[in-house]
Protein backbone atom coordinates (compact mmCIF):
# COMPACT_ATOMS: atom_id res chain seq x y z
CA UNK A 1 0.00 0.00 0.00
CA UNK A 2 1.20 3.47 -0.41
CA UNK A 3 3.01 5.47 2.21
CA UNK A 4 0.82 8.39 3.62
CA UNK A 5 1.57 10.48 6.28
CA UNK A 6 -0.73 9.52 9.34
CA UNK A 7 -1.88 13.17 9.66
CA UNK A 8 -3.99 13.04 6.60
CA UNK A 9 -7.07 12.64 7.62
CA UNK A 10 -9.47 14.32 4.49
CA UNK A 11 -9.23 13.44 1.34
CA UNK A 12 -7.89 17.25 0.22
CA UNK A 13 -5.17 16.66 2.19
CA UNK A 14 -4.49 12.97 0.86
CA UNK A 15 -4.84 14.02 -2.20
CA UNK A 16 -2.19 16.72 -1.99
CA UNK A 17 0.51 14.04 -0.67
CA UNK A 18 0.08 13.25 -4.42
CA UNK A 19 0.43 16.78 -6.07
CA UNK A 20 4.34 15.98 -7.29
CA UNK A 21 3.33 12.17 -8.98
CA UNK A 22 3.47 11.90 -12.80
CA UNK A 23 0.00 9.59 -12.43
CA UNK A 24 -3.53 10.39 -12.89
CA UNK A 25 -3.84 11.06 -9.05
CA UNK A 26 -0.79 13.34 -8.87
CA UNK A 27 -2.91 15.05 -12.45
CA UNK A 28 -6.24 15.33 -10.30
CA UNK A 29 -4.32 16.36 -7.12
CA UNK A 30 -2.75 19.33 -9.23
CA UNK A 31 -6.74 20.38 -11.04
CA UNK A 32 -8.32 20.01 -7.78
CA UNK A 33 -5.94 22.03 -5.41
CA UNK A 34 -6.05 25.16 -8.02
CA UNK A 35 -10.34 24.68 -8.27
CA UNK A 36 -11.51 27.80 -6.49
CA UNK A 37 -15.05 26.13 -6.82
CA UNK A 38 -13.79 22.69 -4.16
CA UNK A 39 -14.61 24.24 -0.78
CA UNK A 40 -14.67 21.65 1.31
CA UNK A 41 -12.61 18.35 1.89
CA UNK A 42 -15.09 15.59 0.25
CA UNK A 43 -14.56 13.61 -2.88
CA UNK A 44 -18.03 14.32 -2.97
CA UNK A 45 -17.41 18.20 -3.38
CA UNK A 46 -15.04 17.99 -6.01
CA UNK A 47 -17.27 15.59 -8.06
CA UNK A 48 -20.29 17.90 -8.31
CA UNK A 49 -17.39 21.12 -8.35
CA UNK A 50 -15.87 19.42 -11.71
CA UNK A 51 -19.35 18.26 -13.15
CA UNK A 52 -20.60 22.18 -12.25
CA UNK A 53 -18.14 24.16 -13.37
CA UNK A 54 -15.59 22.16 -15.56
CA UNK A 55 -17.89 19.48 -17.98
CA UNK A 56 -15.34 16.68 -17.03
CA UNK A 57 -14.55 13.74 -19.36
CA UNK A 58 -15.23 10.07 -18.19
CA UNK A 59 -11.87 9.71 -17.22
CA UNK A 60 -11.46 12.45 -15.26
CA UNK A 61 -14.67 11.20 -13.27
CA UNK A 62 -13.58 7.57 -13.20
CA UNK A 63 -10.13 9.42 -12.06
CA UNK A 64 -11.94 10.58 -8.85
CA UNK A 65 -13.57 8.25 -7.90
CA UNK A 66 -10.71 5.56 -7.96
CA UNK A 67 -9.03 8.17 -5.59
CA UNK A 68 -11.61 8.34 -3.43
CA UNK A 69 -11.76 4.53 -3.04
CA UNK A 70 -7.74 4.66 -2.83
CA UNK A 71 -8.12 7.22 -0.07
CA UNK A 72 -10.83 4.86 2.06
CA UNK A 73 -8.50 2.22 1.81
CA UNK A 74 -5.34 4.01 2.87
CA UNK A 75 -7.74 5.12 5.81
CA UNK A 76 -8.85 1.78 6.82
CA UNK A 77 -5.28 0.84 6.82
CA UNK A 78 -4.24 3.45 8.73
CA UNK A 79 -7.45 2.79 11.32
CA UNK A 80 -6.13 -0.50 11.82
CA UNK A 81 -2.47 -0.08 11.54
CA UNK A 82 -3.56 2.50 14.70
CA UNK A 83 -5.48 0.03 16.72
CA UNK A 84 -3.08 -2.78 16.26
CA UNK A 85 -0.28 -0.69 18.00
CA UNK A 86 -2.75 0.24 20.69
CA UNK A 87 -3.69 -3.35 21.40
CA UNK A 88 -0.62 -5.03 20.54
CA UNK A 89 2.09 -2.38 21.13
CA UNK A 90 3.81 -3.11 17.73
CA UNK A 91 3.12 -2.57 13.64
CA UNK A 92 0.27 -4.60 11.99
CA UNK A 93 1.56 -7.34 9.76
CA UNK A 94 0.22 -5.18 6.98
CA UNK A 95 2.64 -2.40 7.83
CA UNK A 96 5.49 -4.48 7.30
């Protein structure tokens, strides 16, 4: 799974841990962080900001949404990764 800082807890700020990558996320993170019209943190706000304001292909869409599954999953994984230490006092296996 991908390295993300554990302070990122919104998807704006998960998705601008990918501003610098040459991949579609690291594309989206760069379009969404300059959208005046994205005011709050949601994938769900910058969904109905690009279909508002910007007429968005399919991929761009499809784009989103596979990082806001990515981001639920990093999330999860973090979750986890948290209460394992907690309980166990050590890294998850699936930190490893």
């Amino acid at each position: 799974m991908s390295a993300t800082p554990a302070t990122t807890h919104t998807f704006r700020e998960w998705l601008a841990t990918r501003a610098d990558e040459p991949t579609p996320f690291g594309d989206l993170a760069r379009d969404a962080l300059r959208d005046p019209f994205w005011r709050d943190h949601s994938h769900q706000s910058l969904l109905r900001s690009m279909q508002r304001h910007y007429c968005p292909d399919l991929a761009a869409v499809r784009t989103c949404k596979e990082a806001a599954d990515a981001f639920e999953s990093d999330q999860q994984e973090r979750e986890f990764d948290e209460w394992f230490g907690k309980w166990f006092g050590g890294p998850s296996p699936s930190s490893r």
